[in-house]
N, C-alpha and C. Protein backbone atom coordinates (compact mmCIF):
# COMPACT_ATOMS: atom_id res chain seq x y z
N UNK A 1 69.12 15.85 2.81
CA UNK A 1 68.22 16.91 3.25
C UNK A 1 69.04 18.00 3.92
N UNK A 2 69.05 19.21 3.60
CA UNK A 2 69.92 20.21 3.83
C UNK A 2 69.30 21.25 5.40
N UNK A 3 69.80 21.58 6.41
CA UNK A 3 69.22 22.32 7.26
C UNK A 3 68.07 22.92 7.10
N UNK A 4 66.84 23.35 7.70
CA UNK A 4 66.15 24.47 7.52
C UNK A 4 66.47 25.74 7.87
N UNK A 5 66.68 26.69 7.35
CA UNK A 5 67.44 28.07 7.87
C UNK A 5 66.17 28.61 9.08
N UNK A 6 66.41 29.29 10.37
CA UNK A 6 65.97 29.73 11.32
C UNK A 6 65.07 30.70 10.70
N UNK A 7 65.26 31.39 9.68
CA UNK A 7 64.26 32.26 9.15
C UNK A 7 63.12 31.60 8.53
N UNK A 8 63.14 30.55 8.35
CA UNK A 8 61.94 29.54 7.46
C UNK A 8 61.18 29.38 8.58
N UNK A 9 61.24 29.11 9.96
CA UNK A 9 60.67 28.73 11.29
C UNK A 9 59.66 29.73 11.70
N UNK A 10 58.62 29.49 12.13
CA UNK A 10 57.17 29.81 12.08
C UNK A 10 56.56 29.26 13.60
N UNK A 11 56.10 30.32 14.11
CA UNK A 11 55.53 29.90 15.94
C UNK A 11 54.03 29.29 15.47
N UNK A 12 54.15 28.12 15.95
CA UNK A 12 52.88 27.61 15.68
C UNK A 12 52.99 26.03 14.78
N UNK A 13 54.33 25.97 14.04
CA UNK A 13 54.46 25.04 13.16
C UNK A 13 54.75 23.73 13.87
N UNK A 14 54.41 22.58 13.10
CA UNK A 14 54.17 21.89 14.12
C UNK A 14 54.38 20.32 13.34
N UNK A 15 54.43 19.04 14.10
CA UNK A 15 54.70 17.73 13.50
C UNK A 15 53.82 16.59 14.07
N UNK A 16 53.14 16.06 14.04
CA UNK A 16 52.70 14.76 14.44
C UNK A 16 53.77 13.35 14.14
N UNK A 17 54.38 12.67 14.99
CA UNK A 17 55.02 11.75 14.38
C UNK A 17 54.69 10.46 15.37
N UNK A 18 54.16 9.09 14.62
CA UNK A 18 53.32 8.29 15.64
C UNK A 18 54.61 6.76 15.64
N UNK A 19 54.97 6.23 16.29
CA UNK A 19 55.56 4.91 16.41
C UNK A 19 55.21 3.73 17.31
N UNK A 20 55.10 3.04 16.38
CA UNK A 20 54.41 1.65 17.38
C UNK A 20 55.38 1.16 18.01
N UNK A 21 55.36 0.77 19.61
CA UNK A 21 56.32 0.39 21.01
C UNK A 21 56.07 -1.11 20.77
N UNK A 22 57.34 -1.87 20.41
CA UNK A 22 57.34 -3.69 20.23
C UNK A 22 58.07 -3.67 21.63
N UNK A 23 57.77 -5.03 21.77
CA UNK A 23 59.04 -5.39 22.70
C UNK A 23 60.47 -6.17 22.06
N UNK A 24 60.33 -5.87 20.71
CA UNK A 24 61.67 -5.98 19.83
C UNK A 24 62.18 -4.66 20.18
N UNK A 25 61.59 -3.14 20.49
CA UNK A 25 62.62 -1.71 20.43
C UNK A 25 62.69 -1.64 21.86
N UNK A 26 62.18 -2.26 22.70
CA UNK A 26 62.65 -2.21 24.28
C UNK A 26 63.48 -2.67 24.26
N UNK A 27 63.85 -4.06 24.14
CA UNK A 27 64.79 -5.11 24.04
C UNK A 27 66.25 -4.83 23.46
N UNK A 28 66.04 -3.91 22.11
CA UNK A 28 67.40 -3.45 21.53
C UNK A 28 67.87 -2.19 21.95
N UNK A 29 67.14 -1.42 23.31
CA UNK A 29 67.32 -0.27 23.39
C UNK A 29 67.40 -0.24 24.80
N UNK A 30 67.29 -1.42 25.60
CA UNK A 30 68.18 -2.03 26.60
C UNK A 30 69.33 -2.06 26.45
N UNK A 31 69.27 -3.07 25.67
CA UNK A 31 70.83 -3.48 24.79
C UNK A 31 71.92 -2.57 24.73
N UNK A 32 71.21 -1.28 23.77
CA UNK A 32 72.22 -0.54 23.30
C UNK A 32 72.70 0.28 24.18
N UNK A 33 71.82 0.70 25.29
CA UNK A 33 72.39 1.38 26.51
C UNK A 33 72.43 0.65 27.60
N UNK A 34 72.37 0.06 27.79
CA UNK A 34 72.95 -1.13 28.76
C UNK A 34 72.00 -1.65 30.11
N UNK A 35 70.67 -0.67 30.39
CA UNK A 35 69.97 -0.72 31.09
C UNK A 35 68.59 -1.62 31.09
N UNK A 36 69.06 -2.93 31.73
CA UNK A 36 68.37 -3.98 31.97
C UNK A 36 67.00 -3.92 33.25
N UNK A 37 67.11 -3.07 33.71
CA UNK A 37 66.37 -3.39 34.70
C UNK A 37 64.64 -3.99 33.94
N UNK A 38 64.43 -4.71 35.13
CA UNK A 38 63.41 -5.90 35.21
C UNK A 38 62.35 -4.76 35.02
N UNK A 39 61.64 -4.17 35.07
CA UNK A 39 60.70 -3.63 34.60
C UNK A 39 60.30 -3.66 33.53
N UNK A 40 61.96 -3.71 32.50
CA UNK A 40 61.58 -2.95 30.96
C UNK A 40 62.09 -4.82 30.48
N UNK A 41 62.73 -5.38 31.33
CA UNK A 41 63.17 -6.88 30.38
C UNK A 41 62.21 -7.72 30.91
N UNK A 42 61.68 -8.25 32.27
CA UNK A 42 61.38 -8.82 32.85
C UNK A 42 59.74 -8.86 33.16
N UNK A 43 58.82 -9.81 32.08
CA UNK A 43 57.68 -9.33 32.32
C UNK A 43 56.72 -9.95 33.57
N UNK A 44 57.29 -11.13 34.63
CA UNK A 44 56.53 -11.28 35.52
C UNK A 44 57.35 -10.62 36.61
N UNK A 45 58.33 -9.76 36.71
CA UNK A 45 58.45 -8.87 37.54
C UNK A 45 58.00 -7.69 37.73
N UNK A 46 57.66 -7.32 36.17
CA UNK A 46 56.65 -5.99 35.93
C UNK A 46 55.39 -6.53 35.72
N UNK A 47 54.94 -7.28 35.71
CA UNK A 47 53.62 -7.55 35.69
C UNK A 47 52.81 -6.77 37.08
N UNK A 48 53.46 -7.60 38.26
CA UNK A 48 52.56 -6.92 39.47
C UNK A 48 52.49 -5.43 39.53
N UNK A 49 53.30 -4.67 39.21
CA UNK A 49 53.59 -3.41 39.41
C UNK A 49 52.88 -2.52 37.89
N UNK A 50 53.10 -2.74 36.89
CA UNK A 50 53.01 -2.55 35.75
C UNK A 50 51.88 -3.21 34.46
N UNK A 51 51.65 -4.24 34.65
CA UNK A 51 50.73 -5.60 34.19
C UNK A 51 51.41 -5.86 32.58
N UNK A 52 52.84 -5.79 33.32
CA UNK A 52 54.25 -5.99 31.84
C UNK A 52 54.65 -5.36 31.53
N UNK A 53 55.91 -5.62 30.99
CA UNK A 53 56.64 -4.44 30.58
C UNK A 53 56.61 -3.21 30.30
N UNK A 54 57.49 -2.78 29.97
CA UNK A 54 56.94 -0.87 30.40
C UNK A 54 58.17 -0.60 29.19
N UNK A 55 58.51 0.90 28.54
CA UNK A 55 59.45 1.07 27.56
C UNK A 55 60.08 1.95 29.13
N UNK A 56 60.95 2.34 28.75
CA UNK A 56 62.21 2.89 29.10
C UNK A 56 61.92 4.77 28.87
N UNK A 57 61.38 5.24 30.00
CA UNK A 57 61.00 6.99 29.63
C UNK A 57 62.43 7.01 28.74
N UNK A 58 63.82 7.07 28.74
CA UNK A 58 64.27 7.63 27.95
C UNK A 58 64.44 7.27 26.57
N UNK A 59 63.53 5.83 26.43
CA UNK A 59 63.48 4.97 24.87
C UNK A 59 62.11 6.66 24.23
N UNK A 60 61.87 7.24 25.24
CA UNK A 60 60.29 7.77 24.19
C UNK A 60 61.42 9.36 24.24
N UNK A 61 62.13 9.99 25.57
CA UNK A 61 62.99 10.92 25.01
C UNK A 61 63.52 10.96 23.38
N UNK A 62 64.40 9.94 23.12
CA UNK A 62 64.83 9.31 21.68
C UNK A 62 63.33 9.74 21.36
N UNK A 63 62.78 9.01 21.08
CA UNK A 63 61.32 9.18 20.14
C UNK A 63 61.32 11.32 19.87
N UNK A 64 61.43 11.43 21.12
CA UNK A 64 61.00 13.48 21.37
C UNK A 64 62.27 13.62 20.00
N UNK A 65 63.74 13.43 20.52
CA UNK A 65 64.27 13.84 19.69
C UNK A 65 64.49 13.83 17.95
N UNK A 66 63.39 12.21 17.78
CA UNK A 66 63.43 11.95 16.21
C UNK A 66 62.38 12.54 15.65
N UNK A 67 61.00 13.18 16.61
CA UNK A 67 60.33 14.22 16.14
C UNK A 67 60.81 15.44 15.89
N UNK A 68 61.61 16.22 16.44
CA UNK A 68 61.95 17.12 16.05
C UNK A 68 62.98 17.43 15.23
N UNK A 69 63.86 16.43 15.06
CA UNK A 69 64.22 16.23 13.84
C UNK A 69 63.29 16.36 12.70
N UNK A 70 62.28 15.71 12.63
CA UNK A 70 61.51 16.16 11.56
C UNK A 70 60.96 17.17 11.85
N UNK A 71 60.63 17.87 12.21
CA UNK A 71 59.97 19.33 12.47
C UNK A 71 61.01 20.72 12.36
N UNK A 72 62.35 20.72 12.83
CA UNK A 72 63.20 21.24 13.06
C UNK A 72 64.38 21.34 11.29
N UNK A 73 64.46 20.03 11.21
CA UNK A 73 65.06 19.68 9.77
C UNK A 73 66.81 18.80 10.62
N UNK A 74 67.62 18.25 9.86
CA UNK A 74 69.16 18.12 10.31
C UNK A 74 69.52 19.18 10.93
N UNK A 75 70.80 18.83 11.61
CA UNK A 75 71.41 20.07 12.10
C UNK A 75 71.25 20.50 13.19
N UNK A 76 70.19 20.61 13.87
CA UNK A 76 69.30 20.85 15.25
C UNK A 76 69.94 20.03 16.01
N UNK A 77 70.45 21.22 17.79
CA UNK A 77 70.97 20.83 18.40
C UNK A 77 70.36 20.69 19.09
N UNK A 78 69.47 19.79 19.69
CA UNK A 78 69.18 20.24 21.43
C UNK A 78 69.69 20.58 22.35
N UNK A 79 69.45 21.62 23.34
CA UNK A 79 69.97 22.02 24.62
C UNK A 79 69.45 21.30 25.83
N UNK A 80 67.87 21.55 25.32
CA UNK A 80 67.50 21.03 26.74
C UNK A 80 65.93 20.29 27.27
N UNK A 81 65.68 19.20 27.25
CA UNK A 81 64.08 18.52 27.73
C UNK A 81 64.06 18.46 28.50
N UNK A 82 63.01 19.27 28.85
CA UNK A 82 61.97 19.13 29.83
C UNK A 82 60.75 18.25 30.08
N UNK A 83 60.75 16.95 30.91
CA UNK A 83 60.08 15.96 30.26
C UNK A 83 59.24 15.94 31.95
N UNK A 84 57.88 15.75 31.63
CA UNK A 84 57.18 14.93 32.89
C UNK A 84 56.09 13.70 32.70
N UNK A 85 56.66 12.65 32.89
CA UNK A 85 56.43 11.36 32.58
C UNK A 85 54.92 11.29 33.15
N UNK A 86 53.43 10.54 32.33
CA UNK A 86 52.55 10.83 33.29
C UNK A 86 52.16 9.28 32.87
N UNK A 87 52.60 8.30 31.83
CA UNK A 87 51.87 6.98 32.26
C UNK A 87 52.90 6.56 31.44
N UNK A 88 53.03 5.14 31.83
CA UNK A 88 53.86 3.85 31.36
C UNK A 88 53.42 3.77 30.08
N UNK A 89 54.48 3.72 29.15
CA UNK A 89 54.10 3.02 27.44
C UNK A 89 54.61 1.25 27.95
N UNK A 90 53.44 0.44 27.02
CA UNK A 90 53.76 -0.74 27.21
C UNK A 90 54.02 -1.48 25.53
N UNK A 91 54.56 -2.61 25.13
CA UNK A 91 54.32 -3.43 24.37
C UNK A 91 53.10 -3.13 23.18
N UNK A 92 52.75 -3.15 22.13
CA UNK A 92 51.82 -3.36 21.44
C UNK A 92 50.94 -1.76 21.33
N UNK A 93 51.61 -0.74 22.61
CA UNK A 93 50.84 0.87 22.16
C UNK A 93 51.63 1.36 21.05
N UNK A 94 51.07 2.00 20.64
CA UNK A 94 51.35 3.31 19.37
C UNK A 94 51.39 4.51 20.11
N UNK A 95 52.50 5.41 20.31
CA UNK A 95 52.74 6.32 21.33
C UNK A 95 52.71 7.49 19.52
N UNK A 96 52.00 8.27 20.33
CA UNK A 96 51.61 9.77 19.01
C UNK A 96 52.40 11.12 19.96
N UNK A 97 53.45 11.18 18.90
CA UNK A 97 54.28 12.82 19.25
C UNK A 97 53.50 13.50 18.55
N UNK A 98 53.02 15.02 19.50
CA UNK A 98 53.29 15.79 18.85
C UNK A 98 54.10 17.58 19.25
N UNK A 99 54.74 17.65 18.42
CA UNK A 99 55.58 19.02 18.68
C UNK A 99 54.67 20.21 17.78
N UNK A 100 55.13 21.52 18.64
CA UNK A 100 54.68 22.86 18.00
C UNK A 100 55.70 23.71 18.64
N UNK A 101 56.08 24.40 17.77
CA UNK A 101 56.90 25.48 18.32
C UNK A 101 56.17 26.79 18.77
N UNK A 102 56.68 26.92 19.99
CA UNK A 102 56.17 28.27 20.86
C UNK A 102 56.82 29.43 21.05
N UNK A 103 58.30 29.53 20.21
CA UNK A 103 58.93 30.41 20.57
C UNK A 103 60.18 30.75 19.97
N UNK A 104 60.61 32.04 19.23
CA UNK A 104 61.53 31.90 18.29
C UNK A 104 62.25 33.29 18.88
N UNK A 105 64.06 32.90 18.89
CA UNK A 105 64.86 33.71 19.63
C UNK A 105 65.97 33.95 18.58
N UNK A 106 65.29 34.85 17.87
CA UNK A 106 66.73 34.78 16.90
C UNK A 106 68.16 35.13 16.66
N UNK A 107 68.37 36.07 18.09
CA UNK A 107 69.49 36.49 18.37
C UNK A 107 70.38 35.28 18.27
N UNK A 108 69.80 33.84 19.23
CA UNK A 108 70.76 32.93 19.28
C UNK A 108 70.46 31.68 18.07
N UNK A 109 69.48 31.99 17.84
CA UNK A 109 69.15 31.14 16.95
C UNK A 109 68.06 29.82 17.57
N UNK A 110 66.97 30.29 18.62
CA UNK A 110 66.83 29.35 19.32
C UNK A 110 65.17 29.32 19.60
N UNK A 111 65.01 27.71 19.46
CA UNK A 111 63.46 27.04 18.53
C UNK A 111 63.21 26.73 20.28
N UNK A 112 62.17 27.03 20.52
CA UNK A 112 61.42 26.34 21.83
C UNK A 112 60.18 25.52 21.52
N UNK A 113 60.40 24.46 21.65
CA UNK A 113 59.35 23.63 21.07
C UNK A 113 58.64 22.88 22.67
N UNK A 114 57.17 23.11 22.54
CA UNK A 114 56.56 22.19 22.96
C UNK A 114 55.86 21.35 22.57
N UNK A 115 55.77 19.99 23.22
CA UNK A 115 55.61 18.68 22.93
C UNK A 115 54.38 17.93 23.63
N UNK A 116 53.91 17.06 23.58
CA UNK A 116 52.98 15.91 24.08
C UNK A 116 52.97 14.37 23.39
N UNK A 117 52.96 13.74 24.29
CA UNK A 117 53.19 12.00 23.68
C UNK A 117 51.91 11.58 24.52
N UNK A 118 51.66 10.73 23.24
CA UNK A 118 49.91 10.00 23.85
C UNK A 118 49.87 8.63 23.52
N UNK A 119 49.17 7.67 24.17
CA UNK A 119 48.87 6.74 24.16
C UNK A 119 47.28 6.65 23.76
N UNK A 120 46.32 6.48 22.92
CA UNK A 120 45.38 7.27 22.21
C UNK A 120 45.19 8.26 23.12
N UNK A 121 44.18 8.60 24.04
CA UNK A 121 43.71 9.94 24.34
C UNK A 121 44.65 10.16 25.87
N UNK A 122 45.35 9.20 26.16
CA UNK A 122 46.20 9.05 27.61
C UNK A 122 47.50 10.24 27.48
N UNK A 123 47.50 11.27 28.18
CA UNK A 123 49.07 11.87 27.58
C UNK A 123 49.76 10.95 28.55
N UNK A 124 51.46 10.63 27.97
CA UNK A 124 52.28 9.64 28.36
C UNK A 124 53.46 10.92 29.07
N UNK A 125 53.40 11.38 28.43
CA UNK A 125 54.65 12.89 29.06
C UNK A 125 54.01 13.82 28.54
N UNK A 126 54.82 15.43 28.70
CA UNK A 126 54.68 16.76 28.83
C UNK A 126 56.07 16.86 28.46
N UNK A 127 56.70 17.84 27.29
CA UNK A 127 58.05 18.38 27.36
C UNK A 127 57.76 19.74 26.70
N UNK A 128 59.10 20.33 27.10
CA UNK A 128 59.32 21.42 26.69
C UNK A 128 60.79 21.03 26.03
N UNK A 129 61.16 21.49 24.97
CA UNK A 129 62.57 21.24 24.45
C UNK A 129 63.02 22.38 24.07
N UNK A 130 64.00 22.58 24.13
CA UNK A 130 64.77 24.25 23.68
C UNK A 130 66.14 23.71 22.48
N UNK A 131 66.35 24.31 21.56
CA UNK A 131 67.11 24.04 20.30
C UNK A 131 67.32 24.73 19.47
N UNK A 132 68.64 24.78 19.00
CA UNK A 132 69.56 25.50 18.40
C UNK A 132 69.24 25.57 17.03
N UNK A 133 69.14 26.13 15.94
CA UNK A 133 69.31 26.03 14.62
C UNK A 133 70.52 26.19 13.95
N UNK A 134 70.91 24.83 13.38
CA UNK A 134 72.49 25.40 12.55
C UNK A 134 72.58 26.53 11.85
N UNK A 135 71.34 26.78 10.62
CA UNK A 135 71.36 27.63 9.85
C UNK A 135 70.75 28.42 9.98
């Protein structure tokens, strides 16, 4: 799949991209970044606090960035998320991205996308992302 050129980009365009939260992608995404804490491994330590496990806000960042990958195309750099976390994803939710772009800077070549992640009608975060276009 070849870049989308910055001139193809359209204010308003936009992606829905939905992924179901296991506690198989907590678990390997502990792993892969090394961050164990008992909240996200440990479910009768998060139970009282949480009522079980919880994903990792930056396991659903990753998620922001594989949406806009599809919305954006390869190539797309991010600069910068703006994220405000407003409820715990747990085990067994289906967390729904969705991105729209609000803002096109073509001097630098630069996509301002805003975002929302939901848990059905629950928003889970708020971002704003700012990003580069290769082409």
């Amino acid at each position: 799949m070849l870049p989308q050129r910055f001139e193809d980009f359209v204010v308003g365009q936009s992606v829905v991209y939905a992924v179901p939260i296991t506690e198989e992608l907590i678990a390997a995404y502990a792993k892969v970044v090394g961050d164990h804490n008992p909240l996200h491994t440990d479910a009768v330590y998060a139970t009282p606090r949480f009522g079980g496990i919880i994903a990792h806000g930056t396991l659903l960042i990753g998620l922001l960035s594989a949406a806009m990958c599809k919305l954006l195309g390869p190539g797309v750099i991010a600069r910068t998320f703006k994220c405000k976390f407003k409820a715990p994803m747990r085990p067994g939710n289906e967390v729904r991205i969705e991105l729209r772009i609000i803002e096109l800077i073509p001097r630098i070549r630069k996509v301002v996308v805003e975002g929302r992640a939901y848990l059905g009608s629950t928003l889970v975060v708020a971002t704003t992302i700012e990003a580069l276009s290769e082409a």
